[in-house]
PDB file of N, CA and C in Angstrom:
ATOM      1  N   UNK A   1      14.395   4.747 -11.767  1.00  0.00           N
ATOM      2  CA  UNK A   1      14.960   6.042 -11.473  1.00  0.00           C
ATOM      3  C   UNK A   1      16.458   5.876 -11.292  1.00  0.00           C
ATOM      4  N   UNK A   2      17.507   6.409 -12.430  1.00  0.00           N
ATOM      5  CA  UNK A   2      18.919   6.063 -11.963  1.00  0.00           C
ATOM      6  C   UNK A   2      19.126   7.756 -11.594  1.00  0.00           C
ATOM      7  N   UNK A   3      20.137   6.890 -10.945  1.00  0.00           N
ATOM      8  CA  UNK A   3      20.996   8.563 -10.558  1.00  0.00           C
ATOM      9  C   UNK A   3      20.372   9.637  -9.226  1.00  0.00           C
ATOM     10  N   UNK A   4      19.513   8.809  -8.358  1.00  0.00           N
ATOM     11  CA  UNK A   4      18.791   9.404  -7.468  1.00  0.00           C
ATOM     12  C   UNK A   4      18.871   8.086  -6.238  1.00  0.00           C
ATOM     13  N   UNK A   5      18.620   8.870  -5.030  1.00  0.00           N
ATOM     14  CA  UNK A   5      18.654   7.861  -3.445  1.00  0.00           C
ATOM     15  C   UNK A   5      16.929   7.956  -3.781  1.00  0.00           C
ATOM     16  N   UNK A   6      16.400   8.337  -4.491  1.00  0.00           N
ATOM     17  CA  UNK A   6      14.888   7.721  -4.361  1.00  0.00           C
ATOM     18  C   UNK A   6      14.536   6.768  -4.679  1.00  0.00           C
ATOM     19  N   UNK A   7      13.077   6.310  -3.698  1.00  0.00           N
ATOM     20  CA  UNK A   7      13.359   4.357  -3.749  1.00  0.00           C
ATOM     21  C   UNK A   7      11.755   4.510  -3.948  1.00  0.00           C
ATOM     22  N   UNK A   8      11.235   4.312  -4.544  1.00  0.00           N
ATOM     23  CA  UNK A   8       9.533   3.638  -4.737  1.00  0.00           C
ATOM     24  C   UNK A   8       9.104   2.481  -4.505  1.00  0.00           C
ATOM     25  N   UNK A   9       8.352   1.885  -3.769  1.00  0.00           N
ATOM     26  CA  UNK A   9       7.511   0.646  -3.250  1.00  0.00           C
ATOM     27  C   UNK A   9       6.040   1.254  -2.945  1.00  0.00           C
ATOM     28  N   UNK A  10       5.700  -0.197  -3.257  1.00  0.00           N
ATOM     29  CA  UNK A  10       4.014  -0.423  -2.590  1.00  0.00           C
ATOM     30  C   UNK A  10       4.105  -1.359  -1.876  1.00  0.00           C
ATOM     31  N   UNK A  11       3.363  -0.273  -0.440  1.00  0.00           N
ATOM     32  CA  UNK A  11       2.866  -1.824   0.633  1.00  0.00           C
ATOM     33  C   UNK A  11       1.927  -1.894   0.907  1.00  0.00           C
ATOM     34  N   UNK A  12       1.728  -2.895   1.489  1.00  0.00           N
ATOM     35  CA  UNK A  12       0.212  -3.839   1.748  1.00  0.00           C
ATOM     36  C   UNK A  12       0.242  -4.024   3.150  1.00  0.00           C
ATOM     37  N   UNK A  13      -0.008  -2.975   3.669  1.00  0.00           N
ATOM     38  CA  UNK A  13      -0.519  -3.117   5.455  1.00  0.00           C
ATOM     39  C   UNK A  13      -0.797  -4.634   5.877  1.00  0.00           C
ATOM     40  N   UNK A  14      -1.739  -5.172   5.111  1.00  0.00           N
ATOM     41  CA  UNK A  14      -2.856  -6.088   5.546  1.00  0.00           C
ATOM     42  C   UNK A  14      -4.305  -5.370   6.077  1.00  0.00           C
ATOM     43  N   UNK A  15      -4.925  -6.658   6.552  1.00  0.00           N
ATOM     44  CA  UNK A  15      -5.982  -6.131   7.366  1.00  0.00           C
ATOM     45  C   UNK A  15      -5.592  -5.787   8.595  1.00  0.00           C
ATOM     46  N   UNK A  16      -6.250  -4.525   8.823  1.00  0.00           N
ATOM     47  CA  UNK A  16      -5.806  -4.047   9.900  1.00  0.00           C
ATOM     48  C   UNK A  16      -6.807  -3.713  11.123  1.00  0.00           C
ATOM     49  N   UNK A  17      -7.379  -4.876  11.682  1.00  0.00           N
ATOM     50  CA  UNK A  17      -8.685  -4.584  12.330  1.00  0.00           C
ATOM     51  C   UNK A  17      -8.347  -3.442  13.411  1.00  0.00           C
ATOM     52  N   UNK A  18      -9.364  -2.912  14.186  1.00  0.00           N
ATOM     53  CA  UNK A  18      -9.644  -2.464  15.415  1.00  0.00           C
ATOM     54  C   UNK A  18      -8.688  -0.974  15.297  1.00  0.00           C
ATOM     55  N   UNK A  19      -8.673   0.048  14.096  1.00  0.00           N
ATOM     56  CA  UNK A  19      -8.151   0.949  13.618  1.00  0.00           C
ATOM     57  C   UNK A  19      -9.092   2.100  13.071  1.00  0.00           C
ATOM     58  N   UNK A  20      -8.568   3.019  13.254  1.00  0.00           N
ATOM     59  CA  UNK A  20     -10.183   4.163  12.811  1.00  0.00           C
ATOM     60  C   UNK A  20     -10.722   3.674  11.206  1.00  0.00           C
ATOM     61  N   UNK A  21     -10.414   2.615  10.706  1.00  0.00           N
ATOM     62  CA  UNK A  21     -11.298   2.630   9.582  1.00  0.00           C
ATOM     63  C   UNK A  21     -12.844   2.478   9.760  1.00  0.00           C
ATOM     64  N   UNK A  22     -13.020   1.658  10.719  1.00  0.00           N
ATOM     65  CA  UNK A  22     -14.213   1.621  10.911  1.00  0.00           C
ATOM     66  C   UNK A  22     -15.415   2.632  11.218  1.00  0.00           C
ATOM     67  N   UNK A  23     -14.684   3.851  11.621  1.00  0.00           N
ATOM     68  CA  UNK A  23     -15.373   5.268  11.682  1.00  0.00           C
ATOM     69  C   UNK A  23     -16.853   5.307  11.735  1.00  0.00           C
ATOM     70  N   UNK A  24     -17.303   4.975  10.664  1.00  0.00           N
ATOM     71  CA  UNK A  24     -18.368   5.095   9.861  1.00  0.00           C
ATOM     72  C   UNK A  24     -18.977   4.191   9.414  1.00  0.00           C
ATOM     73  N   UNK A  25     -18.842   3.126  10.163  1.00  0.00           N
ATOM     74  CA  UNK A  25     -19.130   1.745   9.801  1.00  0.00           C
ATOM     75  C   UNK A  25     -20.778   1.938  11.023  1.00  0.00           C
ATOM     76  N   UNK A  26     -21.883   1.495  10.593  1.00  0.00           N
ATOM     77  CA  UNK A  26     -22.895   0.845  11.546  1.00  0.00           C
ATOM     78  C   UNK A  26     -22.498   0.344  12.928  1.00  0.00           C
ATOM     79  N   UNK A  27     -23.269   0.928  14.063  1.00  0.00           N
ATOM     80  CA  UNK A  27     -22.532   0.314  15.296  1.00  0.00           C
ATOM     81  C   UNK A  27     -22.334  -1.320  15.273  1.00  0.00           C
ATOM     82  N   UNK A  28     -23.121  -1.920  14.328  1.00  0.00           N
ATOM     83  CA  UNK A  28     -22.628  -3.487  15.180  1.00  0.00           C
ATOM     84  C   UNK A  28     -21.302  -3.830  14.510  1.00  0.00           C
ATOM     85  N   UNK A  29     -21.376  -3.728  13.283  1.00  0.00           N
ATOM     86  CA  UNK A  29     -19.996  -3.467  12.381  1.00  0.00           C
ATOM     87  C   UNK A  29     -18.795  -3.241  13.161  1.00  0.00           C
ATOM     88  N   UNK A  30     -19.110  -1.671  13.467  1.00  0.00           N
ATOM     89  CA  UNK A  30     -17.865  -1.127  14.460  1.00  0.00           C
ATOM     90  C   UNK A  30     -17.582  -1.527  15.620  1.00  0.00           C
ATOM     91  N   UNK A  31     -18.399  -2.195  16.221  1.00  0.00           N
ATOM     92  CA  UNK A  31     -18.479  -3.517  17.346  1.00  0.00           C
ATOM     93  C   UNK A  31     -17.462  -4.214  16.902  1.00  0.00           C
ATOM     94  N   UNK A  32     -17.480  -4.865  15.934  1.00  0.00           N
ATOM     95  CA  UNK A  32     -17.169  -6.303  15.081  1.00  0.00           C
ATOM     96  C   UNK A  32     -15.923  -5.662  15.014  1.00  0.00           C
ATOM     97  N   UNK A  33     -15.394  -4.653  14.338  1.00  0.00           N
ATOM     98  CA  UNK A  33     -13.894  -4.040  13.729  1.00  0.00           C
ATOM     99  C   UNK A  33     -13.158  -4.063  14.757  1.00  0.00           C
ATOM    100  N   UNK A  34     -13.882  -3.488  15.647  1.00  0.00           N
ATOM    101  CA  UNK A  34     -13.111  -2.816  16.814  1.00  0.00           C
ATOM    102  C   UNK A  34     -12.859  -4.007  17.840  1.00  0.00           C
ATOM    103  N   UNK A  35     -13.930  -5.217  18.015  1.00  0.00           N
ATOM    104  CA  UNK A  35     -13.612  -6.171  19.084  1.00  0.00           C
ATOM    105  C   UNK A  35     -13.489  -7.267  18.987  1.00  0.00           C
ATOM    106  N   UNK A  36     -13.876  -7.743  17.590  1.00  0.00           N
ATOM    107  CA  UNK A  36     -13.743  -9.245  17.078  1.00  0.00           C
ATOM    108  C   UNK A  36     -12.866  -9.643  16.234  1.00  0.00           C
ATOM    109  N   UNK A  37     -12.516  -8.739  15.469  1.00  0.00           N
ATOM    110  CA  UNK A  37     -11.806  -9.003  13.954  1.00  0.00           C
ATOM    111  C   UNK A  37     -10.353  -8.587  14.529  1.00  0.00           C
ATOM    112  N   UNK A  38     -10.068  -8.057  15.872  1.00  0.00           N
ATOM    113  CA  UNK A  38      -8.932  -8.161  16.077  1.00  0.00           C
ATOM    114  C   UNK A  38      -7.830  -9.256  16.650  1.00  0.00           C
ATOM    115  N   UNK A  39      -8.905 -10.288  17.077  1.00  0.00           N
ATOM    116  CA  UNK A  39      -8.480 -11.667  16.908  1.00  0.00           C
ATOM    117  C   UNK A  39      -8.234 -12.672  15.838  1.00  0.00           C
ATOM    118  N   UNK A  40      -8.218 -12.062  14.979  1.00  0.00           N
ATOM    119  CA  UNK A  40      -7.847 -12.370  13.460  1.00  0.00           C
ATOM    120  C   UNK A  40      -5.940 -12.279  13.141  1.00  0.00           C
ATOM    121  N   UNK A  41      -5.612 -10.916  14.422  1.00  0.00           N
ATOM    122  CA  UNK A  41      -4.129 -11.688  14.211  1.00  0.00           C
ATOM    123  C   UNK A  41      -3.445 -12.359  14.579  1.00  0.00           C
ATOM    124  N   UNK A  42      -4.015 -13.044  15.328  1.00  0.00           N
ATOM    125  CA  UNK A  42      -3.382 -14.320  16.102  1.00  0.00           C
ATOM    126  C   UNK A  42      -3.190 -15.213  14.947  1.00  0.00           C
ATOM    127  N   UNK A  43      -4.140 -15.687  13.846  1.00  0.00           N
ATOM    128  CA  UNK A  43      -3.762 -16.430  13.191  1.00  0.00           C
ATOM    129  C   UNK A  43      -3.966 -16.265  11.668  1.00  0.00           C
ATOM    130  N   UNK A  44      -4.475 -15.497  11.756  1.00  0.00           N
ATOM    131  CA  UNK A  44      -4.897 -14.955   9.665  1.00  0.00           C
ATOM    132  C   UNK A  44      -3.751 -14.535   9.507  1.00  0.00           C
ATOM    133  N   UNK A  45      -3.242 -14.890   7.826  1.00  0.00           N
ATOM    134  CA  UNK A  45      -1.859 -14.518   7.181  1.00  0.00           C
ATOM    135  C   UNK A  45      -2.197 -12.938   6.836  1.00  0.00           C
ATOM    136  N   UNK A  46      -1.367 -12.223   7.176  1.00  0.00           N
ATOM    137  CA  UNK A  46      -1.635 -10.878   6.322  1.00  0.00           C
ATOM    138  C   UNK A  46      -2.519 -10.024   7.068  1.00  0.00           C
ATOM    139  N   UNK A  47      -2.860  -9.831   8.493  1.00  0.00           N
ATOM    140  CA  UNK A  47      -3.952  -9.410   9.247  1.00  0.00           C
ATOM    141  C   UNK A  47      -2.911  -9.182  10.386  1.00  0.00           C
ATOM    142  N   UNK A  48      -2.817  -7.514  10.566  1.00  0.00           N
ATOM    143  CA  UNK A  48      -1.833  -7.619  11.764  1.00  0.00           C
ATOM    144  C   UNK A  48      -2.508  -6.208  12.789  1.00  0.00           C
ATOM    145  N   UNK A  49      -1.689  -5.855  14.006  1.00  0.00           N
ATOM    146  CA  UNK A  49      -1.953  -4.875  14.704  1.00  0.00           C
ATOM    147  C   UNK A  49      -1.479  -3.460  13.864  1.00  0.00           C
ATOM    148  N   UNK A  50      -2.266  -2.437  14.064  1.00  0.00           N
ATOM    149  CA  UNK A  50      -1.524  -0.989  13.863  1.00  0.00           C
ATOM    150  C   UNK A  50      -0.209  -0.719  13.805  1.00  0.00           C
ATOM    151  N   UNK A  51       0.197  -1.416  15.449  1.00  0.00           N
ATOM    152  CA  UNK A  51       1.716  -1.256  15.636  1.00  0.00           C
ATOM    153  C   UNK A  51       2.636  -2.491  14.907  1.00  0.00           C
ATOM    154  N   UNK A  52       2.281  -3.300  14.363  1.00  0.00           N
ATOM    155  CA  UNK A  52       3.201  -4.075  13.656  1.00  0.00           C
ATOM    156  C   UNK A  52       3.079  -3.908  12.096  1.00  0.00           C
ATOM    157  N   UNK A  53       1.736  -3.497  11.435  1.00  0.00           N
ATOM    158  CA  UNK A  53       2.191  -2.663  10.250  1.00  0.00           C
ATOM    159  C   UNK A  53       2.749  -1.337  10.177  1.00  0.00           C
ATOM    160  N   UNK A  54       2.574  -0.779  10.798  1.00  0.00           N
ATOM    161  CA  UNK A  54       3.651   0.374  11.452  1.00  0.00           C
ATOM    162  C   UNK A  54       4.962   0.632  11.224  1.00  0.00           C
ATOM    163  N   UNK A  55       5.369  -0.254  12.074  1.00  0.00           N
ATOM    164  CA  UNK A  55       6.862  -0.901  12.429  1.00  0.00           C
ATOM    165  C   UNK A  55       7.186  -1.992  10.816  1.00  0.00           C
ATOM    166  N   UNK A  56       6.738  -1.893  10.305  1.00  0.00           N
ATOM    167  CA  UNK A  56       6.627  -3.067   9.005  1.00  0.00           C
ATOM    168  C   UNK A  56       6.770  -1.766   7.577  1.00  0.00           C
ATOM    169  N   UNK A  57       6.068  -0.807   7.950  1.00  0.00           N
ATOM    170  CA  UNK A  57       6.386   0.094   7.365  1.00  0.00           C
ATOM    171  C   UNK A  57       7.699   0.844   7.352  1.00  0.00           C
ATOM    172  N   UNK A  58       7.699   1.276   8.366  1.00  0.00           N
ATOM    173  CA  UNK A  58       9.260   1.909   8.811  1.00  0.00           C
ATOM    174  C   UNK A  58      10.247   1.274   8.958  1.00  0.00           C
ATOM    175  N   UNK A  59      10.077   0.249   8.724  1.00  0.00           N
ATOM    176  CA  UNK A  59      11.794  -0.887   8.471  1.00  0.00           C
ATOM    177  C   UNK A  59      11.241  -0.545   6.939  1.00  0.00           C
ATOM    178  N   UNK A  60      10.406  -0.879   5.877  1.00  0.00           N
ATOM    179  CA  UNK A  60      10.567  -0.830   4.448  1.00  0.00           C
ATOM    180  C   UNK A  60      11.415   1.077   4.124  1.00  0.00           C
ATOM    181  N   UNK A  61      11.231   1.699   4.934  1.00  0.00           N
ATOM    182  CA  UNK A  61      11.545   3.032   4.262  1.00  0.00           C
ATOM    183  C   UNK A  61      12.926   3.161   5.206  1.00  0.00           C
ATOM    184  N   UNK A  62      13.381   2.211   6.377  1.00  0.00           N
ATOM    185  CA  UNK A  62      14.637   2.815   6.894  1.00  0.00           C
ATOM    186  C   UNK A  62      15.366   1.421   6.735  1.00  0.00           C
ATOM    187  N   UNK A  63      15.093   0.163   7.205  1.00  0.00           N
ATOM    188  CA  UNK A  63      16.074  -0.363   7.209  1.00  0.00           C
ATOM    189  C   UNK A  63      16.878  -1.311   6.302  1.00  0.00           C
ATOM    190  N   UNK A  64      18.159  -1.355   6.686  1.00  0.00           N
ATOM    191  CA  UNK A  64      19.113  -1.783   5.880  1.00  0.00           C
ATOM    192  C   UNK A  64      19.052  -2.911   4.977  1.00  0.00           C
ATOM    193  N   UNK A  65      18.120  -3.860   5.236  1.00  0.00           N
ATOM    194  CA  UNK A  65      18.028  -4.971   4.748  1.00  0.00           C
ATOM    195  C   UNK A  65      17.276  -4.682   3.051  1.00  0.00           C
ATOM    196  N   UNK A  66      16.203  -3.200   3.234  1.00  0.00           N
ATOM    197  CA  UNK A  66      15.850  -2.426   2.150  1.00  0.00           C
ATOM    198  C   UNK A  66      16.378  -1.749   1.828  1.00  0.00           C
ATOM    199  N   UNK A  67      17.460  -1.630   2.039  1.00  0.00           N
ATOM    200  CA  UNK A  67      18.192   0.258   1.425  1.00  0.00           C
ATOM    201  C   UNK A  67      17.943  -0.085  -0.727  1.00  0.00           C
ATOM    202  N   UNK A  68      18.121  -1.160  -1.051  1.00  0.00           N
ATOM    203  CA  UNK A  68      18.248  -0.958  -2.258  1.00  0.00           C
ATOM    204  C   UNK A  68      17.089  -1.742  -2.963  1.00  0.00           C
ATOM    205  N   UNK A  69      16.164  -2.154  -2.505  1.00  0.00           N
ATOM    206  CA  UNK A  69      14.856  -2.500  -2.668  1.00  0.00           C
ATOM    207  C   UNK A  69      14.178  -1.108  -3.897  1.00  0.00           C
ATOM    208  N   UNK A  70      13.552  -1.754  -4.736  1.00  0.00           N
ATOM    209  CA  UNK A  70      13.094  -0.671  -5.776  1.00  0.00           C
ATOM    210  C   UNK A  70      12.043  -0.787  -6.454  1.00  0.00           C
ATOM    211  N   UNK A  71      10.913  -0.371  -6.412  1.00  0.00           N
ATOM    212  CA  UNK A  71      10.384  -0.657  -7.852  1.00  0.00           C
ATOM    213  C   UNK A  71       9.405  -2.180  -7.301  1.00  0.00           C
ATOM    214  N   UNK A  72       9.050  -2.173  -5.929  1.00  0.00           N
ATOM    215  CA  UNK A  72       8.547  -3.401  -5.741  1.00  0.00           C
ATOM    216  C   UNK A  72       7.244  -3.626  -4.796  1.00  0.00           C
ATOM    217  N   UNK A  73       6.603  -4.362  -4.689  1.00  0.00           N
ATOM    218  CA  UNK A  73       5.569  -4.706  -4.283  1.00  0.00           C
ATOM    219  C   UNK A  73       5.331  -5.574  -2.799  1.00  0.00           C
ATOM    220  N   UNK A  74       5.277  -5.178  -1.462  1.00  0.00           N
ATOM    221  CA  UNK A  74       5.412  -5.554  -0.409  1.00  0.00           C
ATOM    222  C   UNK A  74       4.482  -5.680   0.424  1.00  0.00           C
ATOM    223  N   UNK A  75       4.174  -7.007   0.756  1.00  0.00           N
ATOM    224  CA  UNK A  75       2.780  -7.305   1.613  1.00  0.00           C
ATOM    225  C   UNK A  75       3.945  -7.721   3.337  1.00  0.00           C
ATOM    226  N   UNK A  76       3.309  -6.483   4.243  1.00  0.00           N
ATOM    227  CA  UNK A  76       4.178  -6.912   5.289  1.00  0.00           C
ATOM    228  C   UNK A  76       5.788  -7.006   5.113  1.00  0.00           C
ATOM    229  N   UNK A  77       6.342  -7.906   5.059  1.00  0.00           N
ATOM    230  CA  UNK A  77       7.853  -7.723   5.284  1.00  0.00           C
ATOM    231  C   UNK A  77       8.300  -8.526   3.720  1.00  0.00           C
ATOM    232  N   UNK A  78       7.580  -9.125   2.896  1.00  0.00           N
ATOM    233  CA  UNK A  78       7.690 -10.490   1.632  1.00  0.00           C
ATOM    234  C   UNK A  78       7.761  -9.253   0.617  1.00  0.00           C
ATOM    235  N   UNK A  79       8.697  -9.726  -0.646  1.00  0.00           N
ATOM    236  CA  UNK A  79       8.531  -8.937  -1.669  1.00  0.00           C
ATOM    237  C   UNK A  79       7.582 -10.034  -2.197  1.00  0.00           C
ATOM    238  N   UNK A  80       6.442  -9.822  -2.782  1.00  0.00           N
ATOM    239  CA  UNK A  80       5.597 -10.523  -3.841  1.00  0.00           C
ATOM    240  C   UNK A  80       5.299  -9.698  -5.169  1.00  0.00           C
ATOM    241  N   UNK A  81       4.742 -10.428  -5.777  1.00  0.00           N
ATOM    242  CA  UNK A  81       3.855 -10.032  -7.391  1.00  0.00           C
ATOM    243  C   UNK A  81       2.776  -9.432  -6.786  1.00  0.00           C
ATOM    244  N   UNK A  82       2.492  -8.220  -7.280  1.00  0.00           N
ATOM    245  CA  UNK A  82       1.579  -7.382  -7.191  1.00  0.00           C
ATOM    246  C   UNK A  82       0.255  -8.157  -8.066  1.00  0.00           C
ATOM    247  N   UNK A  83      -1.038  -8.092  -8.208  1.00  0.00           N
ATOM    248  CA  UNK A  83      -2.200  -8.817  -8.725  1.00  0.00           C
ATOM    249  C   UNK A  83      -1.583  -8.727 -10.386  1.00  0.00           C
ATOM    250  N   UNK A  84      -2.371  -9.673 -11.202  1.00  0.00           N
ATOM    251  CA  UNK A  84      -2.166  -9.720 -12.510  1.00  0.00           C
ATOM    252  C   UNK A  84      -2.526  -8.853 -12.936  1.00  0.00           C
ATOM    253  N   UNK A  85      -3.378  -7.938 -12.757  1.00  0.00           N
ATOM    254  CA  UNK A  85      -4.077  -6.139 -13.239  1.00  0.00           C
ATOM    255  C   UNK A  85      -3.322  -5.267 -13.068  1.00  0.00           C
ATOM    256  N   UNK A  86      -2.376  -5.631 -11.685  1.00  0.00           N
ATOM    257  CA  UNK A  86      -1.051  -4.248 -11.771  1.00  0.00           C
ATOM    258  C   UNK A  86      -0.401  -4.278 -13.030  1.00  0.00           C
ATOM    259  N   UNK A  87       0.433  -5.078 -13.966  1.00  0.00           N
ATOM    260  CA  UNK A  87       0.706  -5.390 -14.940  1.00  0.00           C
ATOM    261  C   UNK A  87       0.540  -5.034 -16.085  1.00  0.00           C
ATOM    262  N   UNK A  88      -1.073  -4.842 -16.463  1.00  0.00           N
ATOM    263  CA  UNK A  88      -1.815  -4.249 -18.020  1.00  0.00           C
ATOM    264  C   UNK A  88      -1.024  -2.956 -18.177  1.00  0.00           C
ATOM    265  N   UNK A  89      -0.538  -3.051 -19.204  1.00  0.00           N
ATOM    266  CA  UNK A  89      -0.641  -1.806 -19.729  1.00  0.00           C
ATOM    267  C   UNK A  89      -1.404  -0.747 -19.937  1.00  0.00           C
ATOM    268  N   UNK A  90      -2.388  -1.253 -20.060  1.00  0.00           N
ATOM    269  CA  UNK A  90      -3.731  -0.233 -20.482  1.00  0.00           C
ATOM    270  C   UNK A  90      -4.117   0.245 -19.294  1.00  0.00           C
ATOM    271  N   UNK A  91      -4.849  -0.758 -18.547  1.00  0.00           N
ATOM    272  CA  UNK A  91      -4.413  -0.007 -16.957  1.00  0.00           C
ATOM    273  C   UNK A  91      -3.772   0.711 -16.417  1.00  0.00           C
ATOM    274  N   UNK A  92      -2.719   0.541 -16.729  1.00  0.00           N
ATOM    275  CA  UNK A  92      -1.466   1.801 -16.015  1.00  0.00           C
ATOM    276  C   UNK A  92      -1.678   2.630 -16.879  1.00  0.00           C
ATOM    277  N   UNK A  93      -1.694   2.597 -17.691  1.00  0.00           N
ATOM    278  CA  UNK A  93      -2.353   4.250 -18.838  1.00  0.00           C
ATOM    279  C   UNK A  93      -3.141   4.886 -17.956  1.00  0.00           C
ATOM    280  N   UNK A  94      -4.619   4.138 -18.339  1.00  0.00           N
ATOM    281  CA  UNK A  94      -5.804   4.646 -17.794  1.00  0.00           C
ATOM    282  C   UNK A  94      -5.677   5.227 -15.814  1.00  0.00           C
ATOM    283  N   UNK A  95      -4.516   4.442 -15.496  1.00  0.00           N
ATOM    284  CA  UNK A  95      -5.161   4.813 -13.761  1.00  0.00           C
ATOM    285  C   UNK A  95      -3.830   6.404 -14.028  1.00  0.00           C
ATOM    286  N   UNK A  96      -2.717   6.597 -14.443  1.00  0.00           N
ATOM    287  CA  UNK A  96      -2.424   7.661 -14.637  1.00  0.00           C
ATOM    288  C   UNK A  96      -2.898   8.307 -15.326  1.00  0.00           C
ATOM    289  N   UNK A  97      -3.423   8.677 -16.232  1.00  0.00           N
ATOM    290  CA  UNK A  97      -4.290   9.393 -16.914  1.00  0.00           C
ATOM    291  C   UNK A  97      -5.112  10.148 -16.166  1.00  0.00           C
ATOM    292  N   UNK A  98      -5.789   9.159 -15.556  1.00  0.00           N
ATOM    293  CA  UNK A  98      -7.161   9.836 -14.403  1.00  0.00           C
ATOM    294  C   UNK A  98      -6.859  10.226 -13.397  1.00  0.00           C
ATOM    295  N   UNK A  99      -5.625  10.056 -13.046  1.00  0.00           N
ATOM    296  CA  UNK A  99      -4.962  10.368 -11.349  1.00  0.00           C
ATOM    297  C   UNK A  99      -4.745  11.973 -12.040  1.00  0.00           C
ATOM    298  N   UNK A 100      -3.944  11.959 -13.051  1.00  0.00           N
ATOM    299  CA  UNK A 100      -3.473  13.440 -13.539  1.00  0.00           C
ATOM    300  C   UNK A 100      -4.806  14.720 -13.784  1.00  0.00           C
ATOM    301  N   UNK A 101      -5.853  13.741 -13.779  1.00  0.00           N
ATOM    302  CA  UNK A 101      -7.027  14.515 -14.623  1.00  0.00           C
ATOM    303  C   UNK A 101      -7.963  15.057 -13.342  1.00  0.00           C
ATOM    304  N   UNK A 102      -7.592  14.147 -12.181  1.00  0.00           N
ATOM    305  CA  UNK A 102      -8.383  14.267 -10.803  1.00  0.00           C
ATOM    306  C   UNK A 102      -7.664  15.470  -9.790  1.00  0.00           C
ATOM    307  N   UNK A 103      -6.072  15.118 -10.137  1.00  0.00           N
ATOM    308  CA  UNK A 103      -5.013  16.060  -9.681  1.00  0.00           C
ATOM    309  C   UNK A 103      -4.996  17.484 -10.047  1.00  0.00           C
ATOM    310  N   UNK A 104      -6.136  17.429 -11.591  1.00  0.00           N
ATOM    311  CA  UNK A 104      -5.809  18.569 -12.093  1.00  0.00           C
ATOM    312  C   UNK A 104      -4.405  19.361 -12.362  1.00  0.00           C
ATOM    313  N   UNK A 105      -3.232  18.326 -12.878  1.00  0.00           N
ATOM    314  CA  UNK A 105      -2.228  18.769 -13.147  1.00  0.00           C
ATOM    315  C   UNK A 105      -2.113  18.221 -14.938  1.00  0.00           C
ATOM    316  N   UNK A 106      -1.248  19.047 -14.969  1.00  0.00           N
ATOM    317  CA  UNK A 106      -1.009  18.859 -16.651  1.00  0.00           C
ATOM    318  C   UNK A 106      -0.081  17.921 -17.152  1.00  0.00           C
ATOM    319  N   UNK A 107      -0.269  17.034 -17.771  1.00  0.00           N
ATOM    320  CA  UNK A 107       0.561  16.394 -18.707  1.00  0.00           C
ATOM    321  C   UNK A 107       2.427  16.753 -18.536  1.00  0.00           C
ATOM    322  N   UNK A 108       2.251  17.907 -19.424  1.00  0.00           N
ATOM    323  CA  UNK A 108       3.489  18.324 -19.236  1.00  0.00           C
ATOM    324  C   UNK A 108       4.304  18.811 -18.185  1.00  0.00           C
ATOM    325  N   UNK A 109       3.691  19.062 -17.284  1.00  0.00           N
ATOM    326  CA  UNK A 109       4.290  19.142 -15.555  1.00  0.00           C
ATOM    327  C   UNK A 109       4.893  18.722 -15.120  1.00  0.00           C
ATOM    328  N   UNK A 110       4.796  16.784 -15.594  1.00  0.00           N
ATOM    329  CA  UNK A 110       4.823  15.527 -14.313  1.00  0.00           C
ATOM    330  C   UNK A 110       6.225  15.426 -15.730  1.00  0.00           C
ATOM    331  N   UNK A 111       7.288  14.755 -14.680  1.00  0.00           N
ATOM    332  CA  UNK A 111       8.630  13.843 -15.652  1.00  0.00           C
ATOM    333  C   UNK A 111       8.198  12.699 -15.859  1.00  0.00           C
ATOM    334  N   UNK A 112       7.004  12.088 -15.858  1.00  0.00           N
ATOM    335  CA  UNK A 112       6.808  10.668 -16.726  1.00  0.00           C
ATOM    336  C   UNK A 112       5.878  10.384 -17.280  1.00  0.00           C
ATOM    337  N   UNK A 113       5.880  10.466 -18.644  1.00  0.00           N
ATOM    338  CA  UNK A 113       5.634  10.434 -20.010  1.00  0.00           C
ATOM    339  C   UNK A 113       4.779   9.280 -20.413  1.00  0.00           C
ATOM    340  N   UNK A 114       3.945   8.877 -20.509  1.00  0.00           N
ATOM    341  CA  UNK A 114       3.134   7.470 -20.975  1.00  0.00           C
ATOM    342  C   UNK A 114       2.436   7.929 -22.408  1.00  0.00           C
ATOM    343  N   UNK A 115       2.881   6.994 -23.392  1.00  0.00           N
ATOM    344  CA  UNK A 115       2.134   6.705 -24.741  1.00  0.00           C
ATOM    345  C   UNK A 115       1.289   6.101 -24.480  1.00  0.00           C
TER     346      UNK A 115
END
């Protein structure tokens, strides 16, 4: 995107135990989400609290160290390579294609164009 302060990224929370995902999970499950798996951030890579993907978030969209970050792929605070499937071409066809078709918006609506 030239000529615009708009900045696009993907982030990667991590796992984020002991968080309403578990909702709907079986009570022993939601046991487990809610009271075990949150000792997972003490030492699992990539497994953090609410409030530190949070705060991990809101430094990627405010702070300075990102102001010109673009176009990139962020697990926690690391720019990395997104999986080898982000990549395909055909893939990125197909997952816009179907996003547009689920959105029920038209083709010609959206400003970006895929052959």
């Amino acid at each position: 995107m030239e000529n615009t302060s708009i900045r696009v990224n993907a982030f990667d929370p991590g796992l984020v135990p002991g968080t309403g995902l578990a909702r709907t999970y079986p009570p022993l499950l939601k046991f487990m989400w809610n009271n075990i798996m949150p000792v997972l951030t003490l030492f699992r890579r990539n497994t953090n609290t609410a409030k530190k993907s949070g705060t991990n978030l809101a430094n990627l969209a405010f702070a300075q160290q990102y102001k010109n970050l673009n176009g990139k792929y962020v697990e926690g605070t690391k720019v990395i390579s997104s999986s080898k499937d982000s990549y395909n071409k055909s893939f990125q066809k197909d997952l816009w294609n179907t996003s547009i078709k689920l959105a029920h918006i038209n083709q010609a609506e959206t400003s970006l164009q895929l052959s």
